[in-house]
C-alpha atoms as a PDB file:
ATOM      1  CA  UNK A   1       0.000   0.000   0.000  1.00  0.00           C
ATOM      2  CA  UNK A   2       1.566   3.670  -0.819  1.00  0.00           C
ATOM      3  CA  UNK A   3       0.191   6.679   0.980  1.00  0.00           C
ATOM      4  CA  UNK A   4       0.617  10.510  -0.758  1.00  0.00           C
ATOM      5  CA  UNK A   5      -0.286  13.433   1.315  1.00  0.00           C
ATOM      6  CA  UNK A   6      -0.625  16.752  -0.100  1.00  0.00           C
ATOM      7  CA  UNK A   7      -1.803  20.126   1.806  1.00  0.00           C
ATOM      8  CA  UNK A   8      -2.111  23.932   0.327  1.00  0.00           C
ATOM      9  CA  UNK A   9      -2.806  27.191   2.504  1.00  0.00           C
ATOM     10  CA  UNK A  10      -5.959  28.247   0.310  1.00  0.00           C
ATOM     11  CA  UNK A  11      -4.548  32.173   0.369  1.00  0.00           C
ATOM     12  CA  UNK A  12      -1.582  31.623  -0.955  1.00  0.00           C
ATOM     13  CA  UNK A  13      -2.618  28.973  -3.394  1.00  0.00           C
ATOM     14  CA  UNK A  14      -4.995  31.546  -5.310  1.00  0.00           C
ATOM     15  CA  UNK A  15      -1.926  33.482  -6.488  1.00  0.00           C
ATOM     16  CA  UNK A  16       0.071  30.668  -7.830  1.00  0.00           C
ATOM     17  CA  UNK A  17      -3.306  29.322 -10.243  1.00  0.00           C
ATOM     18  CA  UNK A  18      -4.552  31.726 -12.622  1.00  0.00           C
ATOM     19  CA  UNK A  19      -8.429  30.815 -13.917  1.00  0.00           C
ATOM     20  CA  UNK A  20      -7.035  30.961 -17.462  1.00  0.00           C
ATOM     21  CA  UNK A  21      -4.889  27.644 -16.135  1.00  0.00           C
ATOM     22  CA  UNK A  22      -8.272  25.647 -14.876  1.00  0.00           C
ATOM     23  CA  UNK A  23      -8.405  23.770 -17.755  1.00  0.00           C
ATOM     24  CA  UNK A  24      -5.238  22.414 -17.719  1.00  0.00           C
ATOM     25  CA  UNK A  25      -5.468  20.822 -14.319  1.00  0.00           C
ATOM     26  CA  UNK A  26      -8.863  19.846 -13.725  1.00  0.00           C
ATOM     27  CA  UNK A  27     -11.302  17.726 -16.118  1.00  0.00           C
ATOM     28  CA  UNK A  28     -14.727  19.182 -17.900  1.00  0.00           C
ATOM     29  CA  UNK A  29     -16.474  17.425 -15.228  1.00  0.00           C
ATOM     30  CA  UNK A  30     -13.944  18.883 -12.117  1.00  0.00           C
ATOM     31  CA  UNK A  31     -14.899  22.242 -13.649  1.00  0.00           C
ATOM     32  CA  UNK A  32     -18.674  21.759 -14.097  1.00  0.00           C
ATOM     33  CA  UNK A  33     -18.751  20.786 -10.386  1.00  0.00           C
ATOM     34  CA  UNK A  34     -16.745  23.699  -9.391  1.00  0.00           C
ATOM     35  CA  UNK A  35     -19.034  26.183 -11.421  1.00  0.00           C
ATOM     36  CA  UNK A  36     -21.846  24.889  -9.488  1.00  0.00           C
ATOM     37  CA  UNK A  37     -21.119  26.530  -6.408  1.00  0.00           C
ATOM     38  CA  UNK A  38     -22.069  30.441  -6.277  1.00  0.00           C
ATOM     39  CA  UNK A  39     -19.922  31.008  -2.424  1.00  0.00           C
ATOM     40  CA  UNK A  40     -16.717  32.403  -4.146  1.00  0.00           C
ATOM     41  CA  UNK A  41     -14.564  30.725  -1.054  1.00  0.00           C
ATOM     42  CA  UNK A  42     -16.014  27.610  -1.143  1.00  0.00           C
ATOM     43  CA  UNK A  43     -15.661  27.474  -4.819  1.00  0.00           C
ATOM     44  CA  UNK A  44     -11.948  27.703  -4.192  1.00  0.00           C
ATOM     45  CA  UNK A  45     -12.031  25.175  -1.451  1.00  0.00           C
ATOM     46  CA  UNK A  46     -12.987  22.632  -3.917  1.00  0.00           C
ATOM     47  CA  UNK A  47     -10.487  24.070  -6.271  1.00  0.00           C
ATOM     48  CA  UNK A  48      -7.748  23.616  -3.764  1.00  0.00           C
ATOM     49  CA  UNK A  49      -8.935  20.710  -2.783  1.00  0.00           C
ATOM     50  CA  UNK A  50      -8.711  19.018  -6.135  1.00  0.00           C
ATOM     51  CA  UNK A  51      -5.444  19.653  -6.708  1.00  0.00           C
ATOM     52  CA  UNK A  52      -4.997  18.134  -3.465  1.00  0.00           C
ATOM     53  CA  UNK A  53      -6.078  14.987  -3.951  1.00  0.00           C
ATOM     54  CA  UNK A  54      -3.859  14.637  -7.509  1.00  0.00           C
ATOM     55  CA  UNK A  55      -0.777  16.000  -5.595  1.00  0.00           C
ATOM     56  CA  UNK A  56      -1.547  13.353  -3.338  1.00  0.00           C
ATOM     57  CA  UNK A  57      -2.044  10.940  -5.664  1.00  0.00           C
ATOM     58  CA  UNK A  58       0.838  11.940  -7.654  1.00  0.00           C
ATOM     59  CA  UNK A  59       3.132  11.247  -3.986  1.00  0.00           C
ATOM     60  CA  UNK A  60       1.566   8.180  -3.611  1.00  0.00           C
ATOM     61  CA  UNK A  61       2.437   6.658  -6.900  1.00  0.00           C
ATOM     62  CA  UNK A  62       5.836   7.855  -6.175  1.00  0.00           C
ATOM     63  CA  UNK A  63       6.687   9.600  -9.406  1.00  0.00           C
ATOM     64  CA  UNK A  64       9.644  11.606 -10.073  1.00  0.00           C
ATOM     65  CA  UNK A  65       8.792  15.123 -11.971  1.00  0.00           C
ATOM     66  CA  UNK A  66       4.532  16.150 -11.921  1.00  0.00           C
ATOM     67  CA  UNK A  67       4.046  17.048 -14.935  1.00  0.00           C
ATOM     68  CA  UNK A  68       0.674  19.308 -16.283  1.00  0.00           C
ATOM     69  CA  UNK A  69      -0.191  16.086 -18.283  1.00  0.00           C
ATOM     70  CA  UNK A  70      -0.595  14.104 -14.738  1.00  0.00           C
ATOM     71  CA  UNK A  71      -3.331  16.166 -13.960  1.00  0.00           C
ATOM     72  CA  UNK A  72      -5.735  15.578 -17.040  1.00  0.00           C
ATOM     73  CA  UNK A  73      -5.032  11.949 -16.404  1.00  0.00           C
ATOM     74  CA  UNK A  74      -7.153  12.051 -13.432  1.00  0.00           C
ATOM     75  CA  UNK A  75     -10.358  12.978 -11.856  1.00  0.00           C
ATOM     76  CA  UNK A  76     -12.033  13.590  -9.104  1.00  0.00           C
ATOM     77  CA  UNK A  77     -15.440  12.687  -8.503  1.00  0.00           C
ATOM     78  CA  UNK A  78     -17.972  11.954  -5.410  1.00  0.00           C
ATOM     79  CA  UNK A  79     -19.618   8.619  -4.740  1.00  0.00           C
ATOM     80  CA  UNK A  80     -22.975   8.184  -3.798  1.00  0.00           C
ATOM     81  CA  UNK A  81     -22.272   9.201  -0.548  1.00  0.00           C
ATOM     82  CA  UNK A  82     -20.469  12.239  -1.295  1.00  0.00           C
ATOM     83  CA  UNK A  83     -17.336  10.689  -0.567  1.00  0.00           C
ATOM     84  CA  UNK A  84     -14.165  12.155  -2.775  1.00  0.00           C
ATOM     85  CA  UNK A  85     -13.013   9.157  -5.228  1.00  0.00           C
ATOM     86  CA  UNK A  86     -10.628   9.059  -7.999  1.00  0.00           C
ATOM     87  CA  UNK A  87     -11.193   8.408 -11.592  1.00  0.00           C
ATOM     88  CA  UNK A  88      -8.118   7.584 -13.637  1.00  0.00           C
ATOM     89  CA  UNK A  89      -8.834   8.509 -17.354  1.00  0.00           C
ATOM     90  CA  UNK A  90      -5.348   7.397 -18.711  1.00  0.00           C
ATOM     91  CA  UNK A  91      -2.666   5.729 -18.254  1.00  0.00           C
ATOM     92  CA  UNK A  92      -0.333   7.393 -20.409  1.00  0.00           C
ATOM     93  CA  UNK A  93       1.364   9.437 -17.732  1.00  0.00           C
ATOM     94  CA  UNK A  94       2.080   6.711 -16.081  1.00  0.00           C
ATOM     95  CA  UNK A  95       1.738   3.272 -17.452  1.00  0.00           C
ATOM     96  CA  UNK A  96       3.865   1.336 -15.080  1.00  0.00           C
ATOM     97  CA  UNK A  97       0.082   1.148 -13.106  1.00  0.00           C
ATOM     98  CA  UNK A  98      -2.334   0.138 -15.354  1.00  0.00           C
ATOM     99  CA  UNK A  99      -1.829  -3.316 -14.523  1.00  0.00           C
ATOM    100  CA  UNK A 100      -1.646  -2.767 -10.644  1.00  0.00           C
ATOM    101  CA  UNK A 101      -4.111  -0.936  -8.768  1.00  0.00           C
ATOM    102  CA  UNK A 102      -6.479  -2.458  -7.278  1.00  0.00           C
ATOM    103  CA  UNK A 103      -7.996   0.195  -5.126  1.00  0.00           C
ATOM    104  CA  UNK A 104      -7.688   3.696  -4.287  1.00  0.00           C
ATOM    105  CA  UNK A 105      -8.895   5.681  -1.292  1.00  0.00           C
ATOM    106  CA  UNK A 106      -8.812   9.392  -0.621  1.00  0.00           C
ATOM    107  CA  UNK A 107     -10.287  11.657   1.696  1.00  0.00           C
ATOM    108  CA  UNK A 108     -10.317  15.622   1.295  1.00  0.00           C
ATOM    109  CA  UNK A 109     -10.498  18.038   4.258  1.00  0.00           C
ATOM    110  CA  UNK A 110     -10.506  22.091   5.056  1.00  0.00           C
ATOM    111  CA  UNK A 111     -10.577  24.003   7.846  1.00  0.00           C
ATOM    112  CA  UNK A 112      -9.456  27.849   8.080  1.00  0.00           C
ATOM    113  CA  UNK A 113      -6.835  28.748   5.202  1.00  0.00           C
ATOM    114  CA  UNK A 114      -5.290  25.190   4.784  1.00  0.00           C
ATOM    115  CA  UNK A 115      -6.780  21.682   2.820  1.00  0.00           C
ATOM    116  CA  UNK A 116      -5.373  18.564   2.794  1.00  0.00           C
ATOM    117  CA  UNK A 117      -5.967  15.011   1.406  1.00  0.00           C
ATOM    118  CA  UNK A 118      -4.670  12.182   1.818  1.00  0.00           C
ATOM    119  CA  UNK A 119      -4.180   9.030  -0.832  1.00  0.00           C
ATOM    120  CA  UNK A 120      -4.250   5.689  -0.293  1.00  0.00           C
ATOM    121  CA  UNK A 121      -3.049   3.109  -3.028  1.00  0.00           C
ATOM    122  CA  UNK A 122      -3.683  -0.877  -3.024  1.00  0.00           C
ATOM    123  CA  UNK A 123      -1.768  -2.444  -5.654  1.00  0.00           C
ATOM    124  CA  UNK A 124      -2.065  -6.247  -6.911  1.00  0.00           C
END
């Protein structure tokens, strides 16, 4: 089992990710999820928290340089509970897993300025 654990202050993260970048980093979906909410903040707080779980995901595959590519490669949705989950379109950024995961976990969290999520990977 690998674990990847990314956190962002939300301040400081809305400097570093211009809206013009969105649609490099998160999927049609990602964005038509964040465009849902009207509360400016907590429309960042899912924004943040997005990235968080693919940094997360990124650490727990252990991969050497992230790459823009990574992040179109991957998705996060909600299950029927409203639980986070992750949806891996392609394998092409990293191949080397296609064959071997046989679960992943993740969990999303904010409080204050900061978000965090944590990654859990099963492989066979």
């Amino acid at each position: 089992m690998n674990i990847g654990i990314d956190c962002q202050e939300i301040a400081l993260f809305k400097g570093k990710i211009k809206e013009n970048q969105y649609n490099l980093l998160f999927t049609k979906n990602e964005l038509n999820n964040i465009n849902k909410i009207n509360d400016e903040n907590r429309k960042f707080q899912r924004i943040v928290g997005y990235y968080c779980v693919k940094e997360a995901l990124f650490k727990s595959m252990k991969l050497k340089n992230l790459e823009l590519s990574f992040f179109s490669c991957v998705e996060v949705d909600y299950d029927d509970n409203g639980a986070p989950k992750i949806n891996i379109l392609s394998y092409n950024f990293f191949p080397q897993f296609k064959e071997r995961i046989k679960k992943i976990d993740t969990s999303i969290s904010h409080t204050g300025n900061i978000c965090m999520s944590v990654c859990l990977i099963e492989l066979i």
